[in-house]
C-alpha atoms as a PDB file:
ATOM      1  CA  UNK A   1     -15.545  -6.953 -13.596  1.00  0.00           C
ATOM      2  CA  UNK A   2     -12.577  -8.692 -15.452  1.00  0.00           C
ATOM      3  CA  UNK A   3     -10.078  -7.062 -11.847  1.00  0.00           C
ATOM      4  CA  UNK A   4     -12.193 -10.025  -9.759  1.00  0.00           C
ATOM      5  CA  UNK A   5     -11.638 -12.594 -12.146  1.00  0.00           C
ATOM      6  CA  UNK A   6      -7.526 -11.578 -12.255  1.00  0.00           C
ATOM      7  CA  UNK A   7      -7.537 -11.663  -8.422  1.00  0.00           C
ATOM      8  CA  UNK A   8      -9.396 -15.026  -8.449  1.00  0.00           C
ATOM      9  CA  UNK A   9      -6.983 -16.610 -11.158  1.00  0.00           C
ATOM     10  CA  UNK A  10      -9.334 -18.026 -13.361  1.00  0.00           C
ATOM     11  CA  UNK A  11     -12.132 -16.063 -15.538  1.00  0.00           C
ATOM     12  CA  UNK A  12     -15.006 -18.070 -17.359  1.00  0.00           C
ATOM     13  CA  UNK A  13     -13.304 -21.308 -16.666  1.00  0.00           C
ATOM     14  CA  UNK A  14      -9.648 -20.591 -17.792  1.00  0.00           C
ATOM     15  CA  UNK A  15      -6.946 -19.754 -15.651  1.00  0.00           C
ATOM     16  CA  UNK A  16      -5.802 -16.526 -16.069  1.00  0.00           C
ATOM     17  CA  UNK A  17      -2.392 -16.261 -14.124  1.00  0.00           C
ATOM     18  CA  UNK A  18      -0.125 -18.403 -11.767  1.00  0.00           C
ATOM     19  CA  UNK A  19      -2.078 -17.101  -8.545  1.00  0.00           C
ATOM     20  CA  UNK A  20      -5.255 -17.035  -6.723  1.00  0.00           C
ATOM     21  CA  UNK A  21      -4.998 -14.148  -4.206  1.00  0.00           C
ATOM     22  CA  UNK A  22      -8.505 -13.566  -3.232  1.00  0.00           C
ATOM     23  CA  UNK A  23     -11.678 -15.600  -4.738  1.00  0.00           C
ATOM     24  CA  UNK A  24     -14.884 -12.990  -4.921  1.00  0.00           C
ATOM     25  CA  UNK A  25     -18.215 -14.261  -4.717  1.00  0.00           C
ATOM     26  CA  UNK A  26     -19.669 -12.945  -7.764  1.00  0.00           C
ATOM     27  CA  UNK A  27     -23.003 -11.915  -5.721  1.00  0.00           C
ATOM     28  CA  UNK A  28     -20.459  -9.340  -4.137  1.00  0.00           C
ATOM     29  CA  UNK A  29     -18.727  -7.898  -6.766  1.00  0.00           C
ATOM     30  CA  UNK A  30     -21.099  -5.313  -8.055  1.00  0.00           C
ATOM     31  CA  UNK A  31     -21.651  -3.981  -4.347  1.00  0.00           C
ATOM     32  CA  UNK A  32     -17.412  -3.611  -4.004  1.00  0.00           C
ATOM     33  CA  UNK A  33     -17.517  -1.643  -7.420  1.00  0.00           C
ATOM     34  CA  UNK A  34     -20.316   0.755  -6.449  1.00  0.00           C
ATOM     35  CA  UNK A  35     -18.756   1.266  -2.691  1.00  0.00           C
ATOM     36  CA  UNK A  36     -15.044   2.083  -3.679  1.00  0.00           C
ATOM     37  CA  UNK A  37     -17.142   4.666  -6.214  1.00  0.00           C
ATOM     38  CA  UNK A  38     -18.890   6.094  -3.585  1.00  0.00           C
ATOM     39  CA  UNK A  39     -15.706   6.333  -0.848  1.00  0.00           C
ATOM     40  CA  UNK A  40     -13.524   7.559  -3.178  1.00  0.00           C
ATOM     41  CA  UNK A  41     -16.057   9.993  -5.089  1.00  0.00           C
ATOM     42  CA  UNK A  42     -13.461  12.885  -4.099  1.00  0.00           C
ATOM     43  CA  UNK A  43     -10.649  12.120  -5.549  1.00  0.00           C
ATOM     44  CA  UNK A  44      -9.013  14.649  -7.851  1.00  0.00           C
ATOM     45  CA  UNK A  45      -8.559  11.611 -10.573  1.00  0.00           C
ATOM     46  CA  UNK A  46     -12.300  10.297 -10.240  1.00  0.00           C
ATOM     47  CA  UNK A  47     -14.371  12.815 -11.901  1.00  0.00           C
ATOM     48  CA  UNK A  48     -17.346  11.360 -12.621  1.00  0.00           C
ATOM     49  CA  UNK A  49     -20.417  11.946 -10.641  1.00  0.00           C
ATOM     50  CA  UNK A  50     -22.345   8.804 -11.914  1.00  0.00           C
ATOM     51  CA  UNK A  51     -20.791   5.317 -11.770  1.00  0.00           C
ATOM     52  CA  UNK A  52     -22.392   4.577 -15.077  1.00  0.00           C
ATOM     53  CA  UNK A  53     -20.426   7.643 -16.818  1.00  0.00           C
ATOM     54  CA  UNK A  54     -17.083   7.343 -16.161  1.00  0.00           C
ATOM     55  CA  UNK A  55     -14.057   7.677 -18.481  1.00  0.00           C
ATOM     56  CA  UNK A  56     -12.037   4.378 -19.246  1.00  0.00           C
ATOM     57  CA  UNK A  57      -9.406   5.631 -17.743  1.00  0.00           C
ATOM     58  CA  UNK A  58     -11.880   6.559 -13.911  1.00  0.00           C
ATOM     59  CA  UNK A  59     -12.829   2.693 -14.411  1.00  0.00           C
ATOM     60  CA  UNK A  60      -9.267   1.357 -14.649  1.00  0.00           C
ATOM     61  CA  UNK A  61      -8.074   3.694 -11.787  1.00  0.00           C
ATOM     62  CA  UNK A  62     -11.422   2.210  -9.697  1.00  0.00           C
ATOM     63  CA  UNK A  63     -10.306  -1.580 -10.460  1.00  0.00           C
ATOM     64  CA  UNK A  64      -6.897  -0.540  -9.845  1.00  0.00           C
ATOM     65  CA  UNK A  65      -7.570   0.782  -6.504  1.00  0.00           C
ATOM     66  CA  UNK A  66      -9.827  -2.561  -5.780  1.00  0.00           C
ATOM     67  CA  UNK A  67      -6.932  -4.911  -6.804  1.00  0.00           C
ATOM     68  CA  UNK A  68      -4.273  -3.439  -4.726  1.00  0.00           C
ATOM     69  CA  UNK A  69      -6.732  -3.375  -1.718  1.00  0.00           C
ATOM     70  CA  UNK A  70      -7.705  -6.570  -2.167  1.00  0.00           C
ATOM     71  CA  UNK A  71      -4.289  -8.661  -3.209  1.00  0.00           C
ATOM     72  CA  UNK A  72      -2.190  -6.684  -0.772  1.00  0.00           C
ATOM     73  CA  UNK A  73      -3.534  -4.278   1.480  1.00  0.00           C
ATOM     74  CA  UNK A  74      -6.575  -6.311   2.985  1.00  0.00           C
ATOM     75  CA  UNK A  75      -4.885  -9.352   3.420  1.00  0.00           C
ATOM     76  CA  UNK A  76      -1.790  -7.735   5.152  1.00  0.00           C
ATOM     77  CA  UNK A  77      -4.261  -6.316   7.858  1.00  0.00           C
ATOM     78  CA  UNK A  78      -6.347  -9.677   7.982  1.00  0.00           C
ATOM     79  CA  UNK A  79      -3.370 -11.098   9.043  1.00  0.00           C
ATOM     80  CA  UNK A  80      -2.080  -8.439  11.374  1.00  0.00           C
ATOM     81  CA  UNK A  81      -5.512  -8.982  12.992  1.00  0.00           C
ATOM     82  CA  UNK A  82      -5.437 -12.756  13.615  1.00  0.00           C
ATOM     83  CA  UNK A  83      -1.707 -12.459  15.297  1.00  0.00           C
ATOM     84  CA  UNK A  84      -3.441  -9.275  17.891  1.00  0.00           C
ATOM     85  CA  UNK A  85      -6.143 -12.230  18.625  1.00  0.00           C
ATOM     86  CA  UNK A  86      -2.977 -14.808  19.576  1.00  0.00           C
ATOM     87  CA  UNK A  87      -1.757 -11.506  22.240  1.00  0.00           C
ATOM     88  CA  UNK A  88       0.972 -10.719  19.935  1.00  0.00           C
ATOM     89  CA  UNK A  89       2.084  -7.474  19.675  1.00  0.00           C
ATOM     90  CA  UNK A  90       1.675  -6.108  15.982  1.00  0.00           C
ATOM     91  CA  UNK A  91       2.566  -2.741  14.691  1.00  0.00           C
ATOM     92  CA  UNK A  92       1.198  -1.398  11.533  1.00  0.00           C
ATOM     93  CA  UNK A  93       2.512   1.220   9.173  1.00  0.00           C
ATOM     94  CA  UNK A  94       1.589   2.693   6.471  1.00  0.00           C
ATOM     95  CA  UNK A  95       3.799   4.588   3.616  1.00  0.00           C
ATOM     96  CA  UNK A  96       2.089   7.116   2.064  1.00  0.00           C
ATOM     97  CA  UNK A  97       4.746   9.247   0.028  1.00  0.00           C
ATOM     98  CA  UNK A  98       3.994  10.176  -3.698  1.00  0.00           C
ATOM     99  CA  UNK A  99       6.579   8.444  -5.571  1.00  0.00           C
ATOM    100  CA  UNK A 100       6.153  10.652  -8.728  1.00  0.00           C
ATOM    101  CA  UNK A 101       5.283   7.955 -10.871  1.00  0.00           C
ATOM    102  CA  UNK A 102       5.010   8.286 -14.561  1.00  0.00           C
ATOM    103  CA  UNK A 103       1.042   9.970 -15.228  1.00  0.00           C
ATOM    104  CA  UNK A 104       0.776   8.484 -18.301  1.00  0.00           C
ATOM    105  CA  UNK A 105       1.550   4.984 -16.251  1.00  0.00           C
ATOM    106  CA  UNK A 106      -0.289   5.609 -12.794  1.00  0.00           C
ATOM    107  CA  UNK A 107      -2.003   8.781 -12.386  1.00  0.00           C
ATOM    108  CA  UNK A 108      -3.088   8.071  -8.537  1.00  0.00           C
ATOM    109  CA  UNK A 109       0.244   9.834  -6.555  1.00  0.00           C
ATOM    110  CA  UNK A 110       1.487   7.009  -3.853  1.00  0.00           C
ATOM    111  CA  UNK A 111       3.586   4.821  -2.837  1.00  0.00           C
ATOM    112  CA  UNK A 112       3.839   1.031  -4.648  1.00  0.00           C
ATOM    113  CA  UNK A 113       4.785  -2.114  -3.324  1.00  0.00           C
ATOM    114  CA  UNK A 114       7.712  -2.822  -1.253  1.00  0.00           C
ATOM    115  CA  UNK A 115       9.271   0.935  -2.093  1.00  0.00           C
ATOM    116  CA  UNK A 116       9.957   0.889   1.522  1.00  0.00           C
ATOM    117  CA  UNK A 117      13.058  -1.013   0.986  1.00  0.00           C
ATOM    118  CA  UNK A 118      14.410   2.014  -0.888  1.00  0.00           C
ATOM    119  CA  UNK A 119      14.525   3.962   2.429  1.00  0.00           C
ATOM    120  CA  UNK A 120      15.485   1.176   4.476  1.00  0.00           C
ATOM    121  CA  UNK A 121      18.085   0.204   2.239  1.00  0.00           C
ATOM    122  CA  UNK A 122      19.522   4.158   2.156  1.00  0.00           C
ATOM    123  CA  UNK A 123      18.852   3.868  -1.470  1.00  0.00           C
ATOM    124  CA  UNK A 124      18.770   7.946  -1.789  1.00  0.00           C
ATOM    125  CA  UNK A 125      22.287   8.532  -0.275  1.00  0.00           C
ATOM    126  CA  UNK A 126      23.877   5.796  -2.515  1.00  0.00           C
ATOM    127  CA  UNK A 127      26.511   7.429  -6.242  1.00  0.00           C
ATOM    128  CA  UNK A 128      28.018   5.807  -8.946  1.00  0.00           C
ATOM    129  CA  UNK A 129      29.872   6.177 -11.714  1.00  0.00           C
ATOM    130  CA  UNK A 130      27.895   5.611 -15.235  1.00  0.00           C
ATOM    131  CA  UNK A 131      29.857   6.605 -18.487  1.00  0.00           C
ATOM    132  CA  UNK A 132      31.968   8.737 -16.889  1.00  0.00           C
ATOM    133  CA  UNK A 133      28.636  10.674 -14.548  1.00  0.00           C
ATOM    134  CA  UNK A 134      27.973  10.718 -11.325  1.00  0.00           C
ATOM    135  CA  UNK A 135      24.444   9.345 -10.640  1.00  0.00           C
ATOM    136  CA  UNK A 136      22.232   8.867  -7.893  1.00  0.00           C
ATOM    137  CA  UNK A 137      21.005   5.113  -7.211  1.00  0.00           C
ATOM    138  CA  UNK A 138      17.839   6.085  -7.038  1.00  0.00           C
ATOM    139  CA  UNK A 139      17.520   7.489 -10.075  1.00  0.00           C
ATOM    140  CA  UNK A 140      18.477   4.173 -11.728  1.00  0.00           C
ATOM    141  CA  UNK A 141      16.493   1.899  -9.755  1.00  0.00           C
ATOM    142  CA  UNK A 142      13.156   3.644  -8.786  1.00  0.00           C
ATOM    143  CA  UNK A 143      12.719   6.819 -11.021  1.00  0.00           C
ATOM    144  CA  UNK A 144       9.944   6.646 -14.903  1.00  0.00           C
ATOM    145  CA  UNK A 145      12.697   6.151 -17.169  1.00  0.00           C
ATOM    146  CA  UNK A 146      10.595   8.464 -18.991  1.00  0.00           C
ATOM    147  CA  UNK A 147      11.603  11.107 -16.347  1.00  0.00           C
ATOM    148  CA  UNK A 148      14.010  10.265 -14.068  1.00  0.00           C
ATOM    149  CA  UNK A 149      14.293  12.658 -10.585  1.00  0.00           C
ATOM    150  CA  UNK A 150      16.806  12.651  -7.848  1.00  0.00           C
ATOM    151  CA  UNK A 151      16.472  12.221  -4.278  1.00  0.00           C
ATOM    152  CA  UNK A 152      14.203  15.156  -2.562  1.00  0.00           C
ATOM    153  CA  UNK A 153      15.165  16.024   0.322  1.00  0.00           C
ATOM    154  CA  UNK A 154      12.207  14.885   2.469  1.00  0.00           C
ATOM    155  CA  UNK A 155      13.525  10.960   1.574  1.00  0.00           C
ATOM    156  CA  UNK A 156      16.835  11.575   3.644  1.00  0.00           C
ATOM    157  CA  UNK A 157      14.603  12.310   6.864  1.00  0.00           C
ATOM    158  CA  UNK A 158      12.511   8.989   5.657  1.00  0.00           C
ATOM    159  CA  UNK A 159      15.731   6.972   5.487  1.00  0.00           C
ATOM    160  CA  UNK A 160      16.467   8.138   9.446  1.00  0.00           C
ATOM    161  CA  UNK A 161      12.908   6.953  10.416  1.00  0.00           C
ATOM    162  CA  UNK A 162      13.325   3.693   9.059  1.00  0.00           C
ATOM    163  CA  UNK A 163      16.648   2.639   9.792  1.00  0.00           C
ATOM    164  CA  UNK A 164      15.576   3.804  14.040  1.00  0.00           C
ATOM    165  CA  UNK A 165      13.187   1.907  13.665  1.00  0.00           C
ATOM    166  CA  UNK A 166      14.867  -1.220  12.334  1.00  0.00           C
ATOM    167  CA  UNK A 167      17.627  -0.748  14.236  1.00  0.00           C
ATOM    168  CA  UNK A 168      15.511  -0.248  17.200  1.00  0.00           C
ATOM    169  CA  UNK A 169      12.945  -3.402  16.611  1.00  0.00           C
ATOM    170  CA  UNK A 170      16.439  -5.563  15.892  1.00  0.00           C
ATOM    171  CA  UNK A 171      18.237  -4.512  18.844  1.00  0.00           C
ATOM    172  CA  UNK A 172      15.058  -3.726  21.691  1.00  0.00           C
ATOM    173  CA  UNK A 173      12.585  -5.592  20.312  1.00  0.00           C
ATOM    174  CA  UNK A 174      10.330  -2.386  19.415  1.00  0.00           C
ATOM    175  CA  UNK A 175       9.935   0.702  17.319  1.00  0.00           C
ATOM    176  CA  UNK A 176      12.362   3.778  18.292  1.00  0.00           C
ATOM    177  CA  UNK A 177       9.474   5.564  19.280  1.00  0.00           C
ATOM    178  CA  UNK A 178       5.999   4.299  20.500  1.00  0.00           C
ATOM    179  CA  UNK A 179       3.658   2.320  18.214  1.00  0.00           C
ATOM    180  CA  UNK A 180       0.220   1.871  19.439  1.00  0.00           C
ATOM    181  CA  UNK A 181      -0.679  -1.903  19.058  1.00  0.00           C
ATOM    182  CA  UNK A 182      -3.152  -2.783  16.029  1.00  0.00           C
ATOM    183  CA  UNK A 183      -6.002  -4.848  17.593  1.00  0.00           C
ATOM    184  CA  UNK A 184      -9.736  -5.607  16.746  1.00  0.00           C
ATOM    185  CA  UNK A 185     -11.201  -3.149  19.132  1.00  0.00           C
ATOM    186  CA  UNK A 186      -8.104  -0.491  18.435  1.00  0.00           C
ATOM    187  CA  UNK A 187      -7.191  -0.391  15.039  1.00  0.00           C
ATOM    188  CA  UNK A 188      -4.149   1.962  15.272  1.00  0.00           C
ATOM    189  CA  UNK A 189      -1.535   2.489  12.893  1.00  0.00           C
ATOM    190  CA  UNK A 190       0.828   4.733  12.059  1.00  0.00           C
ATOM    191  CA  UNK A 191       1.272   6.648   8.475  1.00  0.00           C
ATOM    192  CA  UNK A 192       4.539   7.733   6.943  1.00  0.00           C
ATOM    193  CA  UNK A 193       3.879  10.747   4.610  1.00  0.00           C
ATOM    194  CA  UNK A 194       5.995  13.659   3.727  1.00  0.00           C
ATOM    195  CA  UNK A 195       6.267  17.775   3.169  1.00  0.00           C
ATOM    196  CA  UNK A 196       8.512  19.179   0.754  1.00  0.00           C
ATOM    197  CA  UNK A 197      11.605  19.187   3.425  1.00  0.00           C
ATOM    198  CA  UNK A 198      10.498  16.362   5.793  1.00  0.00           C
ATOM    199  CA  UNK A 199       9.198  12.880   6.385  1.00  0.00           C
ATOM    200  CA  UNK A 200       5.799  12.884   8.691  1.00  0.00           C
ATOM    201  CA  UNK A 201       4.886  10.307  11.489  1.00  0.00           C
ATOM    202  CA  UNK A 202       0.790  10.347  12.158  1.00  0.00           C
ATOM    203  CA  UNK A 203      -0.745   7.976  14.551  1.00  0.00           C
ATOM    204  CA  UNK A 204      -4.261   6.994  13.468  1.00  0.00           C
ATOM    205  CA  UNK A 205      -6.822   5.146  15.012  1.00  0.00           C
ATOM    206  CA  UNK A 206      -9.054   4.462  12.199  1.00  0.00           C
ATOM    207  CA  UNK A 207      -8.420   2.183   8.924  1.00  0.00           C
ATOM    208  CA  UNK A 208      -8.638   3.945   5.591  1.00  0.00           C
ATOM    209  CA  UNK A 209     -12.477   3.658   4.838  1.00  0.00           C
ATOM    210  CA  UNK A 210     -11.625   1.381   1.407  1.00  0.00           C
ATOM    211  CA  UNK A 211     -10.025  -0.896   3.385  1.00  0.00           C
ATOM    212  CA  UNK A 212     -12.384  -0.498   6.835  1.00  0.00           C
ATOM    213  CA  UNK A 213     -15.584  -1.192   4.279  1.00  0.00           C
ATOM    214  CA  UNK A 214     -14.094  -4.509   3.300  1.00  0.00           C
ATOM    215  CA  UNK A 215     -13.100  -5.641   6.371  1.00  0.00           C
ATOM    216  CA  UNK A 216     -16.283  -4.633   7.862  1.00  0.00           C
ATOM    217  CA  UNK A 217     -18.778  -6.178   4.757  1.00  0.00           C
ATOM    218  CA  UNK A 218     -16.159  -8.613   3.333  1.00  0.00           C
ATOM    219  CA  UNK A 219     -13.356  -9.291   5.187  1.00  0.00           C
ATOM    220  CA  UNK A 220     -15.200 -11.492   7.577  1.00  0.00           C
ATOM    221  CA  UNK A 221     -16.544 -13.705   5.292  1.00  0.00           C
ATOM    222  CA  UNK A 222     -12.791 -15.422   5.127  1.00  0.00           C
ATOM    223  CA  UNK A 223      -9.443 -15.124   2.287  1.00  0.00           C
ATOM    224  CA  UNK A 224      -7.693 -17.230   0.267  1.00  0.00           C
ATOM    225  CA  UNK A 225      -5.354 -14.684   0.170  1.00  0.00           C
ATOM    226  CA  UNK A 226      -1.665 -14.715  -0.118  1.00  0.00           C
ATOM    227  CA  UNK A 227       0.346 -11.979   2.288  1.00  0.00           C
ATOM    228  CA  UNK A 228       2.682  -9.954   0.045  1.00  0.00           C
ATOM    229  CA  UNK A 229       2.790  -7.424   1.947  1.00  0.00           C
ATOM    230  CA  UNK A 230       2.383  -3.886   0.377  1.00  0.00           C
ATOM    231  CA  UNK A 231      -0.016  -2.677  -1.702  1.00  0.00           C
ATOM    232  CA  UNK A 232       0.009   0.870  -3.227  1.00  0.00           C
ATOM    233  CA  UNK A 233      -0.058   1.658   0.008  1.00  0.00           C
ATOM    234  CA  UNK A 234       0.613  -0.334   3.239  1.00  0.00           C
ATOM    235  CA  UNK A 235       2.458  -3.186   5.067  1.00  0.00           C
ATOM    236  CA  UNK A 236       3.031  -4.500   8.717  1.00  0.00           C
ATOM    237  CA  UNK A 237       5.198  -6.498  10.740  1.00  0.00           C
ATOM    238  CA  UNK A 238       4.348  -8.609  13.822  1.00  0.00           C
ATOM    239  CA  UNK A 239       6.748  -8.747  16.875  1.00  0.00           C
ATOM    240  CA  UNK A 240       6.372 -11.735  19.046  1.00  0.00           C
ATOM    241  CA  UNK A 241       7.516 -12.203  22.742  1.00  0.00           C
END
């Protein structure tokens, strides 16, 4: 259970890191463990059919997948939530793109923290010169070193999403096309994925279940939490009028 003790800061007694981003009751901790088991059972990278007979590497992935919820994703929602109960006007998105991330690093395909700003920023369209070759930005910046990949070509029609958008929230006040609003009754949000040609806009109504189980069992209960926005997986932004 050493994942709770790195979120709280502290583990028996010493501090463990600069930041507390969410303290766990320790009463609770078991429970979180077996439900993110059970709702993610069917995952191609959790194999084992008994929580007390998984591989290191299923348990890692698990307290992996609890962290990220928990430090990023969780928070940025618990937030979103208390500015929908001041009548603001929150929209909530969600990128989930496989990055192609190293295996032997991260074996869960996704997106990681703030890699939004690659599309925003037009990262994919940007050259230059190294030693004489022509190289893509984001081969330098985002890529494994261990196996660096060039643009595909879904992340062009991602960088046209996001700068609309941006360029529609700076200049109208909203999204280029309609958001539903993210509320305690309605919990819409909208998901950015991708085929092999094209970026993907879904509108959901419904939270992804990790994060709808903690809210629903945990969330309540309050956060010390810091907003960082992303985790693996999502981040939002509040408009106010």
């Amino acid at each position: 259970m050493k994942v709770f003790q790195s979120l709280e800061g502290y583990g028996e007694g010493t501090k463990t890191n600069g930041k507390r981003l969410r303290y766990v009751p320790e009463k609770d901790r078991e429970e979180i463990f077996e439900n993110y088991f059970r709702i993610l059972s069917d995952e191609p990278w959790l194999n084992c059919t008994d929580i007390k007979h998984c591989t290191a590497l299923e348990y890692q992935l698990l307290a992996e997948k609890i962290w990220a919820d928990m430090a990023f994703v969780l928070p940025a929602f618990e937030h979103a939530l208390l500015y929908s109960d001041k009548s603001a006007f929150v929209a909530v998105y969600y990128l989930n793109v496989d990055m192609k991330k190293s295996q032997i690093e991260y074996p869960i395909p996704g997106a990681g923290h703030a890699e939004d700003i690659m599309f925003m920023l037009d990262v994919p369209s940007m050259e230059l010169k190294l030693n004489g070759k022509s190289t893509s930005l984001w081969e330098i910046l985002h890529s494994p070193p261990s196996n660096p990949y060039r643009p595909e070509e879904y992340m062009y029609h991602m960088v046209d999403i996001f700068v609309n958008h941006w360029a529609s929230i700076i200049k109208h006040g909203h999204p280029a096309s309609p958001w539903p609003q993210f509320e305690r009754e309605y919990k819409h949000f909208v998901e950015w994925t991708n085929n092999a040609t094209h970026a993907i806009e879904k509108v959901h109504s419904k939270l992804p279940p990790t994060i709808e189980f903690m809210i629903d069992t945990y969330g309540s209960l309050g956060s010390s939490a810091t907003v960082i926005s992303s985790s693996l997986f999502a981040l939002f932004f509040a408009l106010l009028f």
